[in-house]
N, C-alpha and C. Protein backbone atom coordinates (compact mmCIF):
# COMPACT_ATOMS: atom_id res chain seq x y z
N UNK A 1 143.15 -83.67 -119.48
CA UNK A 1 142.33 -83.35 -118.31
C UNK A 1 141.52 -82.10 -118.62
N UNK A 2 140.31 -81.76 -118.35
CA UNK A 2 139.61 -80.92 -118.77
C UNK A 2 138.76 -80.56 -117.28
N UNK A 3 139.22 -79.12 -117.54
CA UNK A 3 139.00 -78.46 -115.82
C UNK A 3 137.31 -78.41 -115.87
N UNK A 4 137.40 -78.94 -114.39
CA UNK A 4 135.86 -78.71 -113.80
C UNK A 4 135.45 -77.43 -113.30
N UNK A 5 133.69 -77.26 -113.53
CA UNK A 5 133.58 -76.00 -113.38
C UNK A 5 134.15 -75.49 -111.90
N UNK A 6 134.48 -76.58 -111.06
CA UNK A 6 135.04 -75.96 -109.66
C UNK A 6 136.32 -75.32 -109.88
N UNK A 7 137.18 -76.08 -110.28
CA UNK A 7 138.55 -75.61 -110.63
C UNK A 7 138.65 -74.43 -111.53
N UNK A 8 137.70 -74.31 -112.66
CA UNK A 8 137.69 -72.97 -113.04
C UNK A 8 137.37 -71.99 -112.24
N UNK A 9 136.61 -72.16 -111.12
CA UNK A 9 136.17 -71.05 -110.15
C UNK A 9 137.20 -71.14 -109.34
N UNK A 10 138.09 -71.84 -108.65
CA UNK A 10 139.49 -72.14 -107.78
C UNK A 10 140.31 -70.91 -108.40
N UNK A 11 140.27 -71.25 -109.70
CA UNK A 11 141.81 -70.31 -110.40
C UNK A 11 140.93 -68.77 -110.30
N UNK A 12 139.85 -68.77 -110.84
CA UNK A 12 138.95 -67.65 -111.07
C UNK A 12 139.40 -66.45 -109.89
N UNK A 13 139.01 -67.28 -108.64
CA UNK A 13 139.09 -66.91 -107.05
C UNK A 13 140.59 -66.40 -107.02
N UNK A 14 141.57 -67.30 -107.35
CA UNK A 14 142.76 -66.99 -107.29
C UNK A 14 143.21 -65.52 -107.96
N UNK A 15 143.08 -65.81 -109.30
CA UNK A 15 143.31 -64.59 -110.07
C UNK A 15 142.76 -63.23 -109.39
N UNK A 16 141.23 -63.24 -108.92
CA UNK A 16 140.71 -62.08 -108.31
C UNK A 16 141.60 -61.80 -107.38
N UNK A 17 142.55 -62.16 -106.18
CA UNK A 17 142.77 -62.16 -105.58
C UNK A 17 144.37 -61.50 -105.44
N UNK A 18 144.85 -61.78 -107.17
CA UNK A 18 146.15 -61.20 -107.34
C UNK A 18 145.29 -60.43 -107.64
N UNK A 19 144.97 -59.76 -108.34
CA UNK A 19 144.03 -58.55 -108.44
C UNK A 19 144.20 -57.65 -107.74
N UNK A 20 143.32 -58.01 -106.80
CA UNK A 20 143.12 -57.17 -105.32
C UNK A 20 144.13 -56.90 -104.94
N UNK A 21 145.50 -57.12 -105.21
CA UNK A 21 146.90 -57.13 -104.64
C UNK A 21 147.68 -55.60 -105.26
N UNK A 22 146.73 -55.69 -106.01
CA UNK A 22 146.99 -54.29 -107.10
C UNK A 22 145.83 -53.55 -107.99
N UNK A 23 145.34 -53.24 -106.74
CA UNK A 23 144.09 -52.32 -107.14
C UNK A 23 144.11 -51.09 -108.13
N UNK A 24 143.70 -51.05 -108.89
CA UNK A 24 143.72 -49.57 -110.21
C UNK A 24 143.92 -48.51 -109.64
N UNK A 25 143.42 -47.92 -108.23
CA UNK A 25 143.78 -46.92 -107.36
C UNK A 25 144.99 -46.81 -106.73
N UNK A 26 145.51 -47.34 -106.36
CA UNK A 26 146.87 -47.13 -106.21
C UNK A 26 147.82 -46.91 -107.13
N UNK A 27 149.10 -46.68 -106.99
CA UNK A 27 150.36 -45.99 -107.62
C UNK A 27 151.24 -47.31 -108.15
N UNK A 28 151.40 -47.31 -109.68
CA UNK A 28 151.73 -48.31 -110.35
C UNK A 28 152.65 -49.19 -109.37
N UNK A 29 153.26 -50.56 -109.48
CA UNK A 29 154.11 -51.06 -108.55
C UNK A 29 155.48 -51.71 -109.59
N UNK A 30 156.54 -51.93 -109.36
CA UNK A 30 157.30 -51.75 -110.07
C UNK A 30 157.57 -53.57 -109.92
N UNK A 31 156.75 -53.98 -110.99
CA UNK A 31 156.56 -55.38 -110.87
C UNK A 31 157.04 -56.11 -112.39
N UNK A 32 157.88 -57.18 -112.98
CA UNK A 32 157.70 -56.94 -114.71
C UNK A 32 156.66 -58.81 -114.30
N UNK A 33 156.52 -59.45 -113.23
CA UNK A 33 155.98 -60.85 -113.67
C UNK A 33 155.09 -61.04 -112.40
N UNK A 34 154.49 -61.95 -112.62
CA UNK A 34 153.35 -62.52 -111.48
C UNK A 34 153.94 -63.80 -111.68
N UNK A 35 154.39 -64.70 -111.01
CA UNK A 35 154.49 -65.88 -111.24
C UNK A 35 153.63 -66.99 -110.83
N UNK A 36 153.44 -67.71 -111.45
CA UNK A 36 152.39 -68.51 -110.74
C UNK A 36 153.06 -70.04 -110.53
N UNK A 37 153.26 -70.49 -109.73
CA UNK A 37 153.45 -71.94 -109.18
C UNK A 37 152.67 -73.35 -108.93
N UNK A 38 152.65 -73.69 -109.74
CA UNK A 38 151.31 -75.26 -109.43
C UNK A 38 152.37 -76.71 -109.65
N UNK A 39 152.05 -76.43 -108.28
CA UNK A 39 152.79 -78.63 -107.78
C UNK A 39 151.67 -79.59 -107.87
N UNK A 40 151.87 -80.21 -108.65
CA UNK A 40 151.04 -81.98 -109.52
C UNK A 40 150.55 -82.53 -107.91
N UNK A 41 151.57 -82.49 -107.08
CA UNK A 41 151.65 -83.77 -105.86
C UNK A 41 150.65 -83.22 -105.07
N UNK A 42 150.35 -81.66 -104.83
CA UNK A 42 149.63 -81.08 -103.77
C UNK A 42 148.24 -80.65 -104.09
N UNK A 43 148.50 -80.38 -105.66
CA UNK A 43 147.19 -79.35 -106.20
C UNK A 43 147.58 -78.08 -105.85
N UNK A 44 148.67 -77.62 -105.45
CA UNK A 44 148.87 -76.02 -105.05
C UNK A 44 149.13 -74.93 -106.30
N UNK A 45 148.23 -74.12 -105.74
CA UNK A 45 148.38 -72.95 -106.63
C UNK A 45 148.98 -71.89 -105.93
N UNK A 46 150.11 -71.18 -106.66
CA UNK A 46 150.73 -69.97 -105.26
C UNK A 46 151.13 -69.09 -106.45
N UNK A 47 150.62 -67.96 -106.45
CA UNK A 47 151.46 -66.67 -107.22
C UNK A 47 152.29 -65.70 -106.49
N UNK A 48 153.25 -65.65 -107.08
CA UNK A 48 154.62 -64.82 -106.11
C UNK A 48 154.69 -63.92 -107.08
N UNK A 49 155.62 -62.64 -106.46
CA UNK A 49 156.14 -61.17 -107.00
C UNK A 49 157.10 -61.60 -107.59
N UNK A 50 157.90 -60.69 -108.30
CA UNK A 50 159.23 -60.98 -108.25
C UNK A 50 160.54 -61.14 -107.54
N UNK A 51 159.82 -60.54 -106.49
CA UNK A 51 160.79 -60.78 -105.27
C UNK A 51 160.66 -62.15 -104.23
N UNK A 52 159.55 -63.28 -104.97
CA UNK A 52 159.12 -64.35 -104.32
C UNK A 52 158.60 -64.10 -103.52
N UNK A 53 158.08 -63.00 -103.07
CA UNK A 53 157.14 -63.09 -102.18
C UNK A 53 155.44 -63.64 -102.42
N UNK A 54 154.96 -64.35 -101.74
CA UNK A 54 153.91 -64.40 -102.22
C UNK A 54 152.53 -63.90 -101.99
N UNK A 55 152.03 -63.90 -103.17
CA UNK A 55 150.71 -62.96 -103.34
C UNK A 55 149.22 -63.62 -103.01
N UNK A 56 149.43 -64.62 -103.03
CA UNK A 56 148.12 -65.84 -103.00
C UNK A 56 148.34 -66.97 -103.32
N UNK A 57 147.62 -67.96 -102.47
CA UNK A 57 147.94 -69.26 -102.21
C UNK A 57 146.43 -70.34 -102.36
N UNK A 58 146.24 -71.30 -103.11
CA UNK A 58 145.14 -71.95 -103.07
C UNK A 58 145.29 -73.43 -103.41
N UNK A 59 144.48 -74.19 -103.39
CA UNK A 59 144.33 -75.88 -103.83
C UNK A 59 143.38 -76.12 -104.44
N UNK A 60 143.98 -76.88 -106.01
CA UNK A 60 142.97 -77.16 -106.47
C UNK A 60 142.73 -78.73 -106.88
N UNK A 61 141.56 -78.69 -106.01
CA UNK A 61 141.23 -80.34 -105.92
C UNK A 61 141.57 -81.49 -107.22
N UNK A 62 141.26 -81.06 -107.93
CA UNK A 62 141.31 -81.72 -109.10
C UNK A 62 142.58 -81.88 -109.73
N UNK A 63 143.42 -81.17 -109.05
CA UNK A 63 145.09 -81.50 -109.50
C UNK A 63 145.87 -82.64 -108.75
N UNK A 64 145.23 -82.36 -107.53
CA UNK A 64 145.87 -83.17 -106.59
C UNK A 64 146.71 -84.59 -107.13
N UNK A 65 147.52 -84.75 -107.13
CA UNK A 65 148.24 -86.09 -107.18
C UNK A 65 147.46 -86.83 -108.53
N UNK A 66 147.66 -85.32 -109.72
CA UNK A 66 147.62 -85.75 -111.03
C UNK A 66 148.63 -86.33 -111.51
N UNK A 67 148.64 -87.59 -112.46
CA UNK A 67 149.79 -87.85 -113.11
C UNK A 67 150.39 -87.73 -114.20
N UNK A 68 149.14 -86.96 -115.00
CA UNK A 68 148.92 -86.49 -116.31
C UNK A 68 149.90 -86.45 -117.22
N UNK A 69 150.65 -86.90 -117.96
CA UNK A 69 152.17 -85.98 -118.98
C UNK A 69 151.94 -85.01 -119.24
N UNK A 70 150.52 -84.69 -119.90
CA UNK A 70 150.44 -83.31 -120.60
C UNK A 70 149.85 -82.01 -119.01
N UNK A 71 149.88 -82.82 -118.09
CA UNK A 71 149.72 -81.69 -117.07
C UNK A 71 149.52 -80.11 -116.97
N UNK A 72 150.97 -80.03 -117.53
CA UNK A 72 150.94 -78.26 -117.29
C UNK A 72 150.79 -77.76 -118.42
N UNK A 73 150.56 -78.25 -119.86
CA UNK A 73 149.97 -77.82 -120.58
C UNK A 73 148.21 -77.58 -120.34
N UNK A 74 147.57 -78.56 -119.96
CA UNK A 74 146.36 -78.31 -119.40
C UNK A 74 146.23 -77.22 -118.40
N UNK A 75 147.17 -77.09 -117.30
CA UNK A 75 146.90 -76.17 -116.58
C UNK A 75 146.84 -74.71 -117.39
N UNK A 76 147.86 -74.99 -117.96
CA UNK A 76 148.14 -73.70 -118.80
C UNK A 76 146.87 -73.32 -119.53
N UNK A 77 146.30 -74.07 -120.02
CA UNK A 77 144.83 -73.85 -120.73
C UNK A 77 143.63 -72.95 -120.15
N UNK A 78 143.86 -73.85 -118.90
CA UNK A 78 142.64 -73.85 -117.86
C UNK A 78 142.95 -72.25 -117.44
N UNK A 79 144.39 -71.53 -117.01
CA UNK A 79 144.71 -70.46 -116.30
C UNK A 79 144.20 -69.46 -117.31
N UNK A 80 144.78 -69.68 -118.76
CA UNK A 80 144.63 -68.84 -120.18
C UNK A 80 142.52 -68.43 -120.01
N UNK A 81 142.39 -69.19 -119.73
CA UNK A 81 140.89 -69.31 -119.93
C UNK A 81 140.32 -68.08 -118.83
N UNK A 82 140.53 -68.71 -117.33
CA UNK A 82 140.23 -68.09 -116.65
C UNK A 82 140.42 -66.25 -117.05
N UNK A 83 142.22 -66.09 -117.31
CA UNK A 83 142.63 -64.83 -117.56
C UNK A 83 141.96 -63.90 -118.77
N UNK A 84 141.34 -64.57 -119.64
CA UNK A 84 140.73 -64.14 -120.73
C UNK A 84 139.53 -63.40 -120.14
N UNK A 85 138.97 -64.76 -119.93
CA UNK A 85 137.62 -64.35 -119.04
C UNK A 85 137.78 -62.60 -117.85
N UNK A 86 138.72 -62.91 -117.72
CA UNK A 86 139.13 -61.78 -116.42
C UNK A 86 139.55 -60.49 -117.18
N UNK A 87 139.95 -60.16 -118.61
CA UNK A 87 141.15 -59.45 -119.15
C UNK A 87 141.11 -58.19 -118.38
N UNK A 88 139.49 -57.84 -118.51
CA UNK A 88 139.75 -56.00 -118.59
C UNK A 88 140.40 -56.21 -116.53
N UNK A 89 140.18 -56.95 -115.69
CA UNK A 89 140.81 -57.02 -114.40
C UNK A 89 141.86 -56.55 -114.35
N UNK A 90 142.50 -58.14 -115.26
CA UNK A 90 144.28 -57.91 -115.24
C UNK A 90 144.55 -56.90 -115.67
N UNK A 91 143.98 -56.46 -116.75
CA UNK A 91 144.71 -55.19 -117.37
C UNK A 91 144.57 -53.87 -116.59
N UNK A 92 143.76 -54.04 -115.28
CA UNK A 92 143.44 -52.50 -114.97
C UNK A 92 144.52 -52.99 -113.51
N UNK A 93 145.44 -53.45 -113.40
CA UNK A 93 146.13 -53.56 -112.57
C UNK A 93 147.11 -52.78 -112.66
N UNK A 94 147.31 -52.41 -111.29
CA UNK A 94 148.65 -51.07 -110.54
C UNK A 94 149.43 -51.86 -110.93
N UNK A 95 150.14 -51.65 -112.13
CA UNK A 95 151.75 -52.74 -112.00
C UNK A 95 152.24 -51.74 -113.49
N UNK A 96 153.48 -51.20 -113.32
CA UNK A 96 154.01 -50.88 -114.41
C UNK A 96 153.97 -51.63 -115.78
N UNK A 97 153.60 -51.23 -117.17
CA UNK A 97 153.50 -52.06 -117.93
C UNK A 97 154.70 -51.76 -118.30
N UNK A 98 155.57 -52.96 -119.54
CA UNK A 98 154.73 -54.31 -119.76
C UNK A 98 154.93 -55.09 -118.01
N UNK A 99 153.98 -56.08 -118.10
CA UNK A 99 154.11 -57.40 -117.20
C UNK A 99 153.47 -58.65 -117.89
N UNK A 100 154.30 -59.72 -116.87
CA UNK A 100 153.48 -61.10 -117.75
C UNK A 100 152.84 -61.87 -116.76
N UNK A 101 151.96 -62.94 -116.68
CA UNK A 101 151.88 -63.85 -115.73
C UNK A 101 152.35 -65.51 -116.04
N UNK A 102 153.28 -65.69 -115.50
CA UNK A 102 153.86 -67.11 -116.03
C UNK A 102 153.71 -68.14 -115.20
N UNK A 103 153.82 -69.41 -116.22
CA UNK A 103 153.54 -70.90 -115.26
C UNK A 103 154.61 -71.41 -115.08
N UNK A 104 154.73 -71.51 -113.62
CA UNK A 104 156.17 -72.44 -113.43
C UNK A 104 155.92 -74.11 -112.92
N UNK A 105 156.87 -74.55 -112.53
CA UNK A 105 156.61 -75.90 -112.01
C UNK A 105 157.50 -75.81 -110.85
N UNK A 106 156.81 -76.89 -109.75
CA UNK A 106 157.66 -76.79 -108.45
C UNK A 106 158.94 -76.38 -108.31
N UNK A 107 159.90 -76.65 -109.32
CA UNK A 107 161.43 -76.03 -109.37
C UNK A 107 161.77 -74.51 -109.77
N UNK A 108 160.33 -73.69 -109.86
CA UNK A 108 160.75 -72.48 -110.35
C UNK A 108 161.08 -72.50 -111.78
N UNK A 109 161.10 -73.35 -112.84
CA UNK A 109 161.57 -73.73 -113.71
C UNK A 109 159.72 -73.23 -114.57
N UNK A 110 160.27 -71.58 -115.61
CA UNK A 110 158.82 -71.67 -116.66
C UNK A 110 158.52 -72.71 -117.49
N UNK A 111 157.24 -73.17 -117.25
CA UNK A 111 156.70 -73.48 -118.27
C UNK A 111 156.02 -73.09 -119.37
N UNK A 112 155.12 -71.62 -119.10
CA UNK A 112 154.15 -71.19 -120.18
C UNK A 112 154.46 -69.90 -120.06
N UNK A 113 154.34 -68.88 -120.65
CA UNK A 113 153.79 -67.50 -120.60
C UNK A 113 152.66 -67.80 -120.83
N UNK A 114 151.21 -67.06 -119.57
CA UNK A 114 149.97 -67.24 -119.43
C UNK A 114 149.41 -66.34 -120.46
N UNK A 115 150.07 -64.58 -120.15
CA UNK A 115 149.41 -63.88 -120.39
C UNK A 115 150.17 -62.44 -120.36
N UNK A 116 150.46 -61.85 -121.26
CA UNK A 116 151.47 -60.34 -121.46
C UNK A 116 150.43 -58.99 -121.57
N UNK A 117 150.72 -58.19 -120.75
CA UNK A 117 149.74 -57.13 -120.61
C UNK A 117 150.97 -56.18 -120.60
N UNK A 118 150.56 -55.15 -122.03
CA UNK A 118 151.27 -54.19 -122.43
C UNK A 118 150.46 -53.73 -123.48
N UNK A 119 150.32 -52.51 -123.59
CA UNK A 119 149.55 -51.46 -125.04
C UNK A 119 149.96 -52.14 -126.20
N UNK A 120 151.36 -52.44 -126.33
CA UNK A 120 152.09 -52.50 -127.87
C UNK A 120 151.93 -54.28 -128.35
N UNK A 121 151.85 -54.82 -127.42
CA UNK A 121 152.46 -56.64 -127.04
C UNK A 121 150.74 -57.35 -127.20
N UNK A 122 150.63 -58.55 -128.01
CA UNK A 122 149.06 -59.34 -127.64
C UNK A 122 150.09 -60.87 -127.88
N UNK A 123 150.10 -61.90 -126.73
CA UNK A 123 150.62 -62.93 -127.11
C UNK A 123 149.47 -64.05 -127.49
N UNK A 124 149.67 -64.37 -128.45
CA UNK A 124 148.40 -65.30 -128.75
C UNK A 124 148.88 -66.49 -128.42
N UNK A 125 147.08 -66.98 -128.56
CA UNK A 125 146.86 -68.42 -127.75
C UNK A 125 148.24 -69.40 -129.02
N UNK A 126 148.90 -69.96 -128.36
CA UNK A 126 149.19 -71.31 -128.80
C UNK A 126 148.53 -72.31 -129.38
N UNK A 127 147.69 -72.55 -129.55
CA UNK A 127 146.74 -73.68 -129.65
C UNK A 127 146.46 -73.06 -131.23
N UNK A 128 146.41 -71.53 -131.46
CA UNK A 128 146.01 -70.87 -132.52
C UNK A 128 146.91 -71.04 -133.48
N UNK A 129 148.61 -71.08 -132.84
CA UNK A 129 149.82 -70.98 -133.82
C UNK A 129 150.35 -72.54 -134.20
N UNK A 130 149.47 -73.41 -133.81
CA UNK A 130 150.03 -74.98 -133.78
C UNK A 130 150.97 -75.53 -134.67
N UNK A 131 150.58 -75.15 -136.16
CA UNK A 131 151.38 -75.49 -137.09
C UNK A 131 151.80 -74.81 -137.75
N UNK A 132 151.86 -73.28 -137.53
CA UNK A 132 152.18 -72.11 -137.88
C UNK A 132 153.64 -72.66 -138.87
N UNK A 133 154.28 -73.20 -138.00
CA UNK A 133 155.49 -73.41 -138.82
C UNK A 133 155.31 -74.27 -140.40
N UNK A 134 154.71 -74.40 -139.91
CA UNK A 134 154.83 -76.08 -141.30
C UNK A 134 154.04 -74.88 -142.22
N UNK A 135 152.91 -74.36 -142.31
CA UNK A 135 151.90 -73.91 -143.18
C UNK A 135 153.28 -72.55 -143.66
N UNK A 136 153.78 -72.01 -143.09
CA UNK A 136 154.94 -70.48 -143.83
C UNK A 136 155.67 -71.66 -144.75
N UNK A 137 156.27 -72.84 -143.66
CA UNK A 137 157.28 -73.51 -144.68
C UNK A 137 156.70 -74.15 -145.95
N UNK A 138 155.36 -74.54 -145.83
CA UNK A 138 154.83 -74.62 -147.37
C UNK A 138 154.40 -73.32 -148.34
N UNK A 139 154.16 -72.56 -147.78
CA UNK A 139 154.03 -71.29 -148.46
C UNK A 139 155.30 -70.70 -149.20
N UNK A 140 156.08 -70.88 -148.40
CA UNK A 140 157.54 -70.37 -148.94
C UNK A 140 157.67 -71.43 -150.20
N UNK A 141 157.59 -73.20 -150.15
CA UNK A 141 157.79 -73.76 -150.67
C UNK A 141 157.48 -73.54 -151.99
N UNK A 142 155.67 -73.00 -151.88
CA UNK A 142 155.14 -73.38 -153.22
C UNK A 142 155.05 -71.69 -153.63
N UNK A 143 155.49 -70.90 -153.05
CA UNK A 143 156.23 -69.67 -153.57
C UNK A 143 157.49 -69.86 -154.44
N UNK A 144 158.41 -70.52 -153.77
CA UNK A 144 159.71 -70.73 -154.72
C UNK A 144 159.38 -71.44 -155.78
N UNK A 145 158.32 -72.38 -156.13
CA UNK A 145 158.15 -73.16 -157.19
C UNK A 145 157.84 -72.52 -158.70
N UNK A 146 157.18 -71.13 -157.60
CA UNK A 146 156.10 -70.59 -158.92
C UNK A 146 157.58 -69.23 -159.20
């Protein structure tokens, strides 16, 4: 599934909105995750504190009563994108570092780390590390040969 420019502006809206929840002017908040929640059946988007409370709530059309398998990997894409697009935002957020923003699924159950904002920490895209494994394990391989 490949997000429409609406749905990129849905999450876009969203994200601004945790944002605003933690403006750079205020006094850090003693937060370590943003969680973010997206149900297949509704299209709902909801980011909660760590205390479950929640921070913002939205629908995004194009999820609605997706049946997708690879679902929340796409979402995960689509959010990564948005957050990139956004970085210097997230990063100028009142929230003690480190923090992360993660994808869950209706059960509370993670699916992704979106995005880790800390001085020392850069989690890279996935999509970048795909076969990361296989390419060391041939390296090692044709290291031991020689």
């Amino acid at each position: 599934m490949k997000p429409t420019e609406q749905t990129l502006q849905q999450i876009e809206r969203a994200i601004k909105k945790i944002a605003d929840k933690f403006p750079a002017t205020r006094e850090a908040a003693l937060l370590t995750d943003v969680h973010i929640r997206v149900t297949q059946e509704t299209g709902e988007f909801v980011a909660f504190d760590d205390d479950d409370q929640e921070i913002t709530r939205c629908i995004v059309e194009q999820w609605i009563d997706n049946k997708d398998d690879d679902f929340y990997d796409d979402v995960a894409k689509a959010i990564r994108k948005v957050i990139d697009k956004q970085k210097s935002l997230i990063e100028g957020m009142s929230i003690l570092k480190p923090y992360s923003f993660v994808l869950e699924d209706e059960e509370k159950d993670p699916v992704a780390e979106l995005y880790v904002v800390d001085d020392d920490t850069v989690i890279i895209d996935p999509d970048l590390m795909e076969d990361l494994d296989k390419d060391l394990d041939d390296f090692f391989e044709n290291l031991m040969k020689e």
